[in-house]
PDB file of N, CA and C in Angstrom:
ATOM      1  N   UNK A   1      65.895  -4.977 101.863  1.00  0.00           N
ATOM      2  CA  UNK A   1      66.567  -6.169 101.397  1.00  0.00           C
ATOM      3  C   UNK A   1      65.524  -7.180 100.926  1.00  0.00           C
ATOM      4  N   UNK A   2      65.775  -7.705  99.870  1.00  0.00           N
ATOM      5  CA  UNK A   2      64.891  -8.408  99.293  1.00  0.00           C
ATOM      6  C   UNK A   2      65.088 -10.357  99.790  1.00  0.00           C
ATOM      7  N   UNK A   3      64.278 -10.871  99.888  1.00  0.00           N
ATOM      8  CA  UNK A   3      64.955 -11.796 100.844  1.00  0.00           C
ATOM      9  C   UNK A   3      63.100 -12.823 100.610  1.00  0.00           C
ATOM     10  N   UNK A   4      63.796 -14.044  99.564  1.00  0.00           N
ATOM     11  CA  UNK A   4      62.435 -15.041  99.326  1.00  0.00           C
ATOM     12  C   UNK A   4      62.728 -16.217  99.222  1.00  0.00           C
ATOM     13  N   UNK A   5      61.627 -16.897  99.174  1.00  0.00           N
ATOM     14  CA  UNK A   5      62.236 -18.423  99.240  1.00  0.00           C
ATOM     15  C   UNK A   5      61.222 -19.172  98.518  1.00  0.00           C
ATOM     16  N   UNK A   6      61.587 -19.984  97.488  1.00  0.00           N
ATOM     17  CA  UNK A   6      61.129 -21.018  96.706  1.00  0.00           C
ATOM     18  C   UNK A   6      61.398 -22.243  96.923  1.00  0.00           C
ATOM     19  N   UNK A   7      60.133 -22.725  96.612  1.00  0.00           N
ATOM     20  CA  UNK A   7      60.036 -24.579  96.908  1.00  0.00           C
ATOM     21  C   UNK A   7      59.383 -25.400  95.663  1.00  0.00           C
ATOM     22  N   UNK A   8      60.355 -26.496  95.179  1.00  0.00           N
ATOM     23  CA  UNK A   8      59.909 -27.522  94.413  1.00  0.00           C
ATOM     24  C   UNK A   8      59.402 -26.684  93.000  1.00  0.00           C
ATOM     25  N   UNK A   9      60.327 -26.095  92.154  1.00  0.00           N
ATOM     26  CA  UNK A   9      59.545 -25.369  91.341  1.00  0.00           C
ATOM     27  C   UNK A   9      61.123 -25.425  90.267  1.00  0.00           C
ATOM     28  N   UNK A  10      60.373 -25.757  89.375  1.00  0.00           N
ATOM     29  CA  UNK A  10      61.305 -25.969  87.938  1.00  0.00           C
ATOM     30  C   UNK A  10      61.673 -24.842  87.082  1.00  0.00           C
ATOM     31  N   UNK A  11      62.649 -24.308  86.836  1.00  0.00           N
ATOM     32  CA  UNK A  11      63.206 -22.614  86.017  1.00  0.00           C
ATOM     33  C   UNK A  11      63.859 -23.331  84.891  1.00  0.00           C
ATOM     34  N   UNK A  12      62.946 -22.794  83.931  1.00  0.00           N
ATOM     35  CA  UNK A  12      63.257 -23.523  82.412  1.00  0.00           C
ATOM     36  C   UNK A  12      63.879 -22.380  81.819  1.00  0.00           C
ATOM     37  N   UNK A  13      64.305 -21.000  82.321  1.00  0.00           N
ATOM     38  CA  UNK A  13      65.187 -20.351  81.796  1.00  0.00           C
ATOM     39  C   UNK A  13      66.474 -19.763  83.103  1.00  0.00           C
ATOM     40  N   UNK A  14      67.116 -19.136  82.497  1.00  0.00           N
ATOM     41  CA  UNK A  14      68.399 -19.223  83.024  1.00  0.00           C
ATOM     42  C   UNK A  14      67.763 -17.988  84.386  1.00  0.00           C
ATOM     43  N   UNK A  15      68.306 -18.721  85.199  1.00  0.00           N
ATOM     44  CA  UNK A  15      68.138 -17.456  86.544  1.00  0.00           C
ATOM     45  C   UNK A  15      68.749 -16.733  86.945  1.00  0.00           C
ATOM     46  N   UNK A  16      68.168 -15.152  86.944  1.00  0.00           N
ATOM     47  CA  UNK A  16      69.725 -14.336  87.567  1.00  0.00           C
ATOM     48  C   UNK A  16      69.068 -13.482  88.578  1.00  0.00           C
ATOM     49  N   UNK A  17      69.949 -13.473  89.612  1.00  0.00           N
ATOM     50  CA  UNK A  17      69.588 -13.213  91.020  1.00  0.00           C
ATOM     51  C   UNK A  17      70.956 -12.137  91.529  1.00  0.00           C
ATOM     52  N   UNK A  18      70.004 -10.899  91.637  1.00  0.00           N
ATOM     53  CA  UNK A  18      70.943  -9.647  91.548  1.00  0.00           C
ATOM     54  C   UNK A  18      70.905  -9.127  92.740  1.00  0.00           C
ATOM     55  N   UNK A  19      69.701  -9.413  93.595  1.00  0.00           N
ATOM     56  CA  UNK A  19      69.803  -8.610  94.487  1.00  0.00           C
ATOM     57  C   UNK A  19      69.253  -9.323  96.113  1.00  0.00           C
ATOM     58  N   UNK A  20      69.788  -8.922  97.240  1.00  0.00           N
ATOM     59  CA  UNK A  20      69.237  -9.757  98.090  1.00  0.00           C
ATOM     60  C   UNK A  20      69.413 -11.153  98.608  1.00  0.00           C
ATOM     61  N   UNK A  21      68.562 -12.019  99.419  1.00  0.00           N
ATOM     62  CA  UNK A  21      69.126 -12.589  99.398  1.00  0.00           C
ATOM     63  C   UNK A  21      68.010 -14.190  99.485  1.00  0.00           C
ATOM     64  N   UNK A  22      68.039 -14.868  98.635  1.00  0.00           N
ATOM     65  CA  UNK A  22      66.938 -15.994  98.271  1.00  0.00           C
ATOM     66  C   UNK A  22      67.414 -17.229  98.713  1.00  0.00           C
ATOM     67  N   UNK A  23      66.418 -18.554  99.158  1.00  0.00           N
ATOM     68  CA  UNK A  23      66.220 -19.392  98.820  1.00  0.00           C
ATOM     69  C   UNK A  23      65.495 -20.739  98.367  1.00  0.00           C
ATOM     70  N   UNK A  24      66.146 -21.747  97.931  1.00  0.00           N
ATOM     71  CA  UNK A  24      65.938 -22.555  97.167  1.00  0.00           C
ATOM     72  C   UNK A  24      65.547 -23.806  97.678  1.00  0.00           C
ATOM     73  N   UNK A  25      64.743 -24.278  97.665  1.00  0.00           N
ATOM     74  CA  UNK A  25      64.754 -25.967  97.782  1.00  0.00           C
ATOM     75  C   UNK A  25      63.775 -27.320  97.130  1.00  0.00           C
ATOM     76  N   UNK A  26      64.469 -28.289  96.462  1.00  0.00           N
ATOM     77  CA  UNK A  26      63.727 -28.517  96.031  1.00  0.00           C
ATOM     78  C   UNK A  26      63.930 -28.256  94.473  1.00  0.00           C
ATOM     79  N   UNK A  27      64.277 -27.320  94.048  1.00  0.00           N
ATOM     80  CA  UNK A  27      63.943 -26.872  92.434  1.00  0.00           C
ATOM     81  C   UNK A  27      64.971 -27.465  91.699  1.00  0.00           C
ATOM     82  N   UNK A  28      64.742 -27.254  90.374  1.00  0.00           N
ATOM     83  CA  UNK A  28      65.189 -27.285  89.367  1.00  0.00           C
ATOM     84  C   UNK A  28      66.042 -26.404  88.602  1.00  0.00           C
ATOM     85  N   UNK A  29      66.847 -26.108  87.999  1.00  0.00           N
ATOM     86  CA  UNK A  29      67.371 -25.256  87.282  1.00  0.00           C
ATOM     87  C   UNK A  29      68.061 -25.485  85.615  1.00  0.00           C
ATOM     88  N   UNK A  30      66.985 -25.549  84.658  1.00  0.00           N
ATOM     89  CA  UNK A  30      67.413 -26.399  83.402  1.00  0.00           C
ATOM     90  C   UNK A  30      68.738 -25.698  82.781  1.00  0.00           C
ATOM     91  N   UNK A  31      68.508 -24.449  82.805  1.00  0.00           N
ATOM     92  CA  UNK A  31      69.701 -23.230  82.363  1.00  0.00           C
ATOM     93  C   UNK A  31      70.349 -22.830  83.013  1.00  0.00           C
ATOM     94  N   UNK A  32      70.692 -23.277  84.315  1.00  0.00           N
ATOM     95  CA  UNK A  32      72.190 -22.423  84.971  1.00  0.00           C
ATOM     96  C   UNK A  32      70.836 -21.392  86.034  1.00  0.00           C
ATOM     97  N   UNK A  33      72.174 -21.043  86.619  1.00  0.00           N
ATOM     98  CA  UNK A  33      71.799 -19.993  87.808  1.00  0.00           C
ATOM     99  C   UNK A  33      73.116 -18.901  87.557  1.00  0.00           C
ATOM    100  N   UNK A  34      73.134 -17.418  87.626  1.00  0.00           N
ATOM    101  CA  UNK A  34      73.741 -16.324  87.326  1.00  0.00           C
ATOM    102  C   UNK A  34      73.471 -15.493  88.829  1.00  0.00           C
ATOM    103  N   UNK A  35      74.447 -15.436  89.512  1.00  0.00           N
ATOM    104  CA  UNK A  35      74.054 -15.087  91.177  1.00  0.00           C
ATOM    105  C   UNK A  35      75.402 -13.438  90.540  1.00  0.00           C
ATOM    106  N   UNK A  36      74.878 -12.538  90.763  1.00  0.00           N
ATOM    107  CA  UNK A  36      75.854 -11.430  90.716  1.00  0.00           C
ATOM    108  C   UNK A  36      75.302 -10.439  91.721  1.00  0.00           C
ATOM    109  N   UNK A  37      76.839  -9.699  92.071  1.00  0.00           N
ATOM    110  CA  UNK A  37      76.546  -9.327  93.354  1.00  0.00           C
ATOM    111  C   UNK A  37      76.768  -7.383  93.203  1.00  0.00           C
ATOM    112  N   UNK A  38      77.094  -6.536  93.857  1.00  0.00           N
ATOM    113  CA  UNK A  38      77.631  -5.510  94.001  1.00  0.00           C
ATOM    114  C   UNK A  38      78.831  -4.878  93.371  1.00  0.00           C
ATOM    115  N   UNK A  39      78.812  -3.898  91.816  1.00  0.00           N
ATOM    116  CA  UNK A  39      80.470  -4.084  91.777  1.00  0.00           C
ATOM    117  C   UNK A  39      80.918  -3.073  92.194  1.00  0.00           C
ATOM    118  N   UNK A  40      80.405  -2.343  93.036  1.00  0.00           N
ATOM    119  CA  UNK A  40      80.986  -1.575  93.920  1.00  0.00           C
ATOM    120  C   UNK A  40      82.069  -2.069  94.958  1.00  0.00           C
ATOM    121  N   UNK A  41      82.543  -3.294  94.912  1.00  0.00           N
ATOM    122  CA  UNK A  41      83.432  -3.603  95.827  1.00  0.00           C
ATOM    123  C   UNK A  41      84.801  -3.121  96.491  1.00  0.00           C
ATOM    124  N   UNK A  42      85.236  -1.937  95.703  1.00  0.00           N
ATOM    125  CA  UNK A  42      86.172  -1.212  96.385  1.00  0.00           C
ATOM    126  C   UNK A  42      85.873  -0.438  97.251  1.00  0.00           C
ATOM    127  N   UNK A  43      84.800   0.021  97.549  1.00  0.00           N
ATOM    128  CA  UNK A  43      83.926   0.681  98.613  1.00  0.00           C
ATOM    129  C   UNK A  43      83.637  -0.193  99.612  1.00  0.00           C
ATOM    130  N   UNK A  44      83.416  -1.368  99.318  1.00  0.00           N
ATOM    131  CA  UNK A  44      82.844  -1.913 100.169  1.00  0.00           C
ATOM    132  C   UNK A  44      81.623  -2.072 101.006  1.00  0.00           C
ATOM    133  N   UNK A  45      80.974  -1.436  99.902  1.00  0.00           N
ATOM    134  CA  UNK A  45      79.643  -0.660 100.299  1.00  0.00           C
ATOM    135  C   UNK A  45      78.388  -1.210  99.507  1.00  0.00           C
ATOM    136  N   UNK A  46      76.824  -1.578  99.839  1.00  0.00           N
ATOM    137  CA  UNK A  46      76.134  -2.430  99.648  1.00  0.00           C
ATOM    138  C   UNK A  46      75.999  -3.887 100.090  1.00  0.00           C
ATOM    139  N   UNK A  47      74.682  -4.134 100.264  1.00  0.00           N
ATOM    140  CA  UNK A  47      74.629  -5.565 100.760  1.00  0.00           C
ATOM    141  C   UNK A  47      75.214  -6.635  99.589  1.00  0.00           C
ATOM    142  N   UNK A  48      75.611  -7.794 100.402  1.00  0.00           N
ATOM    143  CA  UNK A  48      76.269  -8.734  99.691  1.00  0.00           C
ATOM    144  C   UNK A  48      74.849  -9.510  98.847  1.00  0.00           C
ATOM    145  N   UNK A  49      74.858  -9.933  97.902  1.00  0.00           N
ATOM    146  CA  UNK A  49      73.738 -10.568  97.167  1.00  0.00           C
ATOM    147  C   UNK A  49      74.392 -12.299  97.829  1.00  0.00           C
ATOM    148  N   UNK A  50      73.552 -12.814  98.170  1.00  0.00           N
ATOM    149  CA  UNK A  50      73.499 -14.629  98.638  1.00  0.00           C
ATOM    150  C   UNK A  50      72.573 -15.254  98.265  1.00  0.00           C
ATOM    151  N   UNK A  51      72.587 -16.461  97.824  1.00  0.00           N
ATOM    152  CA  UNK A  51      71.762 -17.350  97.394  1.00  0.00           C
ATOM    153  C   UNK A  51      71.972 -18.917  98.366  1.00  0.00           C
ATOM    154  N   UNK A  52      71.080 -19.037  98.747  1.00  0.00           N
ATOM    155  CA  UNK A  52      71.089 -20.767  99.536  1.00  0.00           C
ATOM    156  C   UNK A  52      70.351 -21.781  98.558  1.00  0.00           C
ATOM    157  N   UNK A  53      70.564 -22.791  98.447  1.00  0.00           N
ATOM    158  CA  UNK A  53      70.273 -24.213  97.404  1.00  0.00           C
ATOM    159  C   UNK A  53      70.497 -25.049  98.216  1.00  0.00           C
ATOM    160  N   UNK A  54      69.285 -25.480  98.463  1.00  0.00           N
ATOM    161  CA  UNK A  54      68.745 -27.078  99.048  1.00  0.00           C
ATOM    162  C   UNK A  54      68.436 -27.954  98.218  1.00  0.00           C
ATOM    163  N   UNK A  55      69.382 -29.198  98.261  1.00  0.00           N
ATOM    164  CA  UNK A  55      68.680 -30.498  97.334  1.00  0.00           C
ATOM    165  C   UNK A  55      68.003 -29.937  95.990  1.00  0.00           C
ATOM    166  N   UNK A  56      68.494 -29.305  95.240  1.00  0.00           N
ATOM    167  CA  UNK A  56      68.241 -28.676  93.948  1.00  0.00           C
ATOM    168  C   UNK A  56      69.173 -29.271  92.942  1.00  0.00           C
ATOM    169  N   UNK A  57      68.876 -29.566  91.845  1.00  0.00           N
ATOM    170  CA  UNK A  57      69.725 -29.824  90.471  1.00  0.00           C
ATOM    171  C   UNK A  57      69.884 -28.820  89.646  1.00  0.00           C
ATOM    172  N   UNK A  58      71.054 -29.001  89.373  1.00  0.00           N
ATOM    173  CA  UNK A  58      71.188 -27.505  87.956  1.00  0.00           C
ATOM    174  C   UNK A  58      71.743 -28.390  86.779  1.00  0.00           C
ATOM    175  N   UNK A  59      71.495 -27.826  85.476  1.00  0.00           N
ATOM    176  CA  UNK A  59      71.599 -28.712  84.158  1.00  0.00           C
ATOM    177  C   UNK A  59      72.191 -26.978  83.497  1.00  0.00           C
ATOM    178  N   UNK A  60      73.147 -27.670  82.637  1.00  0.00           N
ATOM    179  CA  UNK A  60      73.717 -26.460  81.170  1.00  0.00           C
ATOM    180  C   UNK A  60      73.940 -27.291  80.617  1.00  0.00           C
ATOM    181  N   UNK A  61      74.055 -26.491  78.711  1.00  0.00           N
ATOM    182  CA  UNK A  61      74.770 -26.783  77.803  1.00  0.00           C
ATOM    183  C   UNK A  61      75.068 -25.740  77.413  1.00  0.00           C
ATOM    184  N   UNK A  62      76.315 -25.908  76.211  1.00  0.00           N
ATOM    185  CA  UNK A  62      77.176 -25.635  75.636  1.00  0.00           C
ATOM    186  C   UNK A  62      78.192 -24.694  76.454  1.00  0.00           C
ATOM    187  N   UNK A  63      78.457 -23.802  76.037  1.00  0.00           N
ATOM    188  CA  UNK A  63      79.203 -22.564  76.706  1.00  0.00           C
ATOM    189  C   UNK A  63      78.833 -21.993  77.825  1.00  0.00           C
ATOM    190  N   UNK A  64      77.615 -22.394  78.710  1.00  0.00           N
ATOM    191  CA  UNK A  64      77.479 -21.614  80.087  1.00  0.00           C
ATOM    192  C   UNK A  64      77.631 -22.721  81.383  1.00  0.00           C
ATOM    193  N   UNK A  65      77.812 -22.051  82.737  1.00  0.00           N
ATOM    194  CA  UNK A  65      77.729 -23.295  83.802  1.00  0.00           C
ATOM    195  C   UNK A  65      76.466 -23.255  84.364  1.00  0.00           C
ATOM    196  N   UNK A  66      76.618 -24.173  85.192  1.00  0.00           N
ATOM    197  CA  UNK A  66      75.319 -24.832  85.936  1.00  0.00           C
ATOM    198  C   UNK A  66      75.087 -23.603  86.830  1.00  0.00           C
ATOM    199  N   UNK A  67      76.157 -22.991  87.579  1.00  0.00           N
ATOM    200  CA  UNK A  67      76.477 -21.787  88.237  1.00  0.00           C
ATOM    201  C   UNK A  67      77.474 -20.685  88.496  1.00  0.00           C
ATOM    202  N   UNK A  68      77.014 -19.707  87.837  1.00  0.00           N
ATOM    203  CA  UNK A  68      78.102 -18.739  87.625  1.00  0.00           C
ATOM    204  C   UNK A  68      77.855 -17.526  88.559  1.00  0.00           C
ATOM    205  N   UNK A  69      79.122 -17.134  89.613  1.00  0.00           N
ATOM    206  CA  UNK A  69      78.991 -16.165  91.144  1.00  0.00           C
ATOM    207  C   UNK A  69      79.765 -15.063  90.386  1.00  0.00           C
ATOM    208  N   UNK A  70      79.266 -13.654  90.477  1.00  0.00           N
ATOM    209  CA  UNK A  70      80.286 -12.861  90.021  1.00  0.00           C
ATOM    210  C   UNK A  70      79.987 -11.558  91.023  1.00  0.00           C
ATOM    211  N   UNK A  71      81.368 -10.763  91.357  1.00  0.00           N
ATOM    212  CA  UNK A  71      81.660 -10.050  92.235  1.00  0.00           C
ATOM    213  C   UNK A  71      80.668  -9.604  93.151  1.00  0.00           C
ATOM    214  N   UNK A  72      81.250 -10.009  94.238  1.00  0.00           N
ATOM    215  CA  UNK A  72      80.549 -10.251  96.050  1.00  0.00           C
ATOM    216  C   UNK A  72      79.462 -11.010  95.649  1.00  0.00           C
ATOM    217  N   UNK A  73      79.519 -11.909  95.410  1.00  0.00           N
ATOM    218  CA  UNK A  73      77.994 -12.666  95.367  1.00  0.00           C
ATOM    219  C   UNK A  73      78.442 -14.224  95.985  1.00  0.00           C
ATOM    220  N   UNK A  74      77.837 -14.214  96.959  1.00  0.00           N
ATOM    221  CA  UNK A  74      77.731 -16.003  97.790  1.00  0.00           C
ATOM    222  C   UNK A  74      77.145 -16.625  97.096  1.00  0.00           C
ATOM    223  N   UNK A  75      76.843 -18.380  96.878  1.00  0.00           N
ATOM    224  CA  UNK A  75      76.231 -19.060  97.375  1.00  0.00           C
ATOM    225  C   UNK A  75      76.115 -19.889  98.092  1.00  0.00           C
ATOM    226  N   UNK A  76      75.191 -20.998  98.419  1.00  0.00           N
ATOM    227  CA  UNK A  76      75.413 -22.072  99.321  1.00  0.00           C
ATOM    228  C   UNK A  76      75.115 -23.561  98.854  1.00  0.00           C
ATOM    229  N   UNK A  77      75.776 -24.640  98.835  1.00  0.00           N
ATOM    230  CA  UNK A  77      74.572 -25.594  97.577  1.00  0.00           C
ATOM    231  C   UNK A  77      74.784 -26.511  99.057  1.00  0.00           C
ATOM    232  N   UNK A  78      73.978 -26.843  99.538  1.00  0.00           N
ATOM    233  CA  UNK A  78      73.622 -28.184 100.202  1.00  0.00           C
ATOM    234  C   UNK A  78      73.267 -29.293  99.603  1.00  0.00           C
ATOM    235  N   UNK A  79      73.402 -31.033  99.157  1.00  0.00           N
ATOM    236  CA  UNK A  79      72.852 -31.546  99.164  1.00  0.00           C
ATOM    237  C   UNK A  79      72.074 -31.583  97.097  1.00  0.00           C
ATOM    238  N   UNK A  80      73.130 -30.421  96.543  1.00  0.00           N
ATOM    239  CA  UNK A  80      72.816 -30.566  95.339  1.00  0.00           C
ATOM    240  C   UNK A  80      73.423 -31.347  94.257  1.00  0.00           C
ATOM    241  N   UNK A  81      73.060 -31.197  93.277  1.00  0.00           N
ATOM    242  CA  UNK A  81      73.551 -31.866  91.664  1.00  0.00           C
ATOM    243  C   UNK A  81      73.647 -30.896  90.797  1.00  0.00           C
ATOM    244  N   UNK A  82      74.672 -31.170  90.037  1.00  0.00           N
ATOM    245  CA  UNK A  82      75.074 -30.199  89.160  1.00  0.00           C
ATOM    246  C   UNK A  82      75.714 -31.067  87.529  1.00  0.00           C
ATOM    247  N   UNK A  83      75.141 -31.100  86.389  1.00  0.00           N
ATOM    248  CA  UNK A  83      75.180 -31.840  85.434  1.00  0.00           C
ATOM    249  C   UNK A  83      75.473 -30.847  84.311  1.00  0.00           C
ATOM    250  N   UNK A  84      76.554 -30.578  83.755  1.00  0.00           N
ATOM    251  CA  UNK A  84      77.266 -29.896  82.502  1.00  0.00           C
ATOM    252  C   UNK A  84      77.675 -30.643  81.369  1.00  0.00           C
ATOM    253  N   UNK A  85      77.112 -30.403  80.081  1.00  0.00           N
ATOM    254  CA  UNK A  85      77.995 -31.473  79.000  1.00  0.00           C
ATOM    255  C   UNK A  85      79.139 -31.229  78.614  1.00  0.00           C
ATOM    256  N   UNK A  86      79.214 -29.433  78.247  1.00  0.00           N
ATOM    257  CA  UNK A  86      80.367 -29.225  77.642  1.00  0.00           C
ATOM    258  C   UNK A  86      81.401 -28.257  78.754  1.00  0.00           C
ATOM    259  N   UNK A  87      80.685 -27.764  79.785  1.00  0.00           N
ATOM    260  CA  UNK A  87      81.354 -26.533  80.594  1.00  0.00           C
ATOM    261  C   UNK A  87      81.719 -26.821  81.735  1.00  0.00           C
ATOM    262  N   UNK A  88      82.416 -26.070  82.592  1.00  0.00           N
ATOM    263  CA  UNK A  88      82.596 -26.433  83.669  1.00  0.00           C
ATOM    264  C   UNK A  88      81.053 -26.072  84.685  1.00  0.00           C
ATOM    265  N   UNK A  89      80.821 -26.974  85.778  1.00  0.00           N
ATOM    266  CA  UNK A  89      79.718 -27.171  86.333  1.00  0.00           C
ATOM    267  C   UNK A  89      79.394 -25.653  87.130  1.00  0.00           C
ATOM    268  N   UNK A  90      80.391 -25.109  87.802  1.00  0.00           N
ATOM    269  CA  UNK A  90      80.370 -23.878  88.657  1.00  0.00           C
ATOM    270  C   UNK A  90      81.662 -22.490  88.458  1.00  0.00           C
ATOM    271  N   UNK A  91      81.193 -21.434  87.856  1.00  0.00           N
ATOM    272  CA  UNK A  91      82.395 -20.587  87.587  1.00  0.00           C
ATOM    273  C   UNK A  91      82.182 -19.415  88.468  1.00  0.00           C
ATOM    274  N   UNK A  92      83.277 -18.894  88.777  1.00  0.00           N
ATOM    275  CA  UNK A  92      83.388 -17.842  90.035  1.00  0.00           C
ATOM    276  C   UNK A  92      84.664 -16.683  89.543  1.00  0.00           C
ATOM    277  N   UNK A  93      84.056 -15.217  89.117  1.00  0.00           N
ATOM    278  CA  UNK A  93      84.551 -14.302  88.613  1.00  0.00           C
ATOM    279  C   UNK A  93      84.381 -13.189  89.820  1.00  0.00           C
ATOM    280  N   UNK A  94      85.365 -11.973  89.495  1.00  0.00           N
ATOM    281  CA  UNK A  94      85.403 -11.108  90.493  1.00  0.00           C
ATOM    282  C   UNK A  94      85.110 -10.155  89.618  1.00  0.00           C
TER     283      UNK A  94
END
């Protein structure tokens, strides 16, 4: 299981976090965060992909969100900001 943790560090491209389970504090996110999980979910089988966010900001434009969760994938936002011009701030697909 893959399992890391970042501090105070700015992602000027879009982040996608597939596997395992990370976190955050501190950072930045100019392009969105893309957390996807297992689509094996009728099995029920594989670890769940999770992400934790401490006091972190996320920024999008146009057509994407600040954070998009797609099948079995957690996250956690503590203490964050989330700033969208045109999209919705957080989208959650199965």
């Amino acid at each position: 299981m893959l399992s890391e943790k970042y501090e105070n560090q700015v992602f000027a491209e879009k982040v996608k976090i597939l596997e395992g389970t990370l976190t955050f504090e501190n950072c930045i996110f100019e392009k969105g965060v893309y957390i996807k999980g297992d689509n094996k979910r009728y099995f029920l089988v594989g670890e769940v992909v999770r992400a934790v966010f401490n006091s972190c900001a996320f920024h999008s434009k146009g057509d994407d969100p600040c954070v998009a969760l797609w099948t079995r994938a957690q996250g956690e936002f503590v203490g964050c900001k989330m700033f969208s011009e045109d999209y919705v701030p957080v989208r959650i697909d199965t």
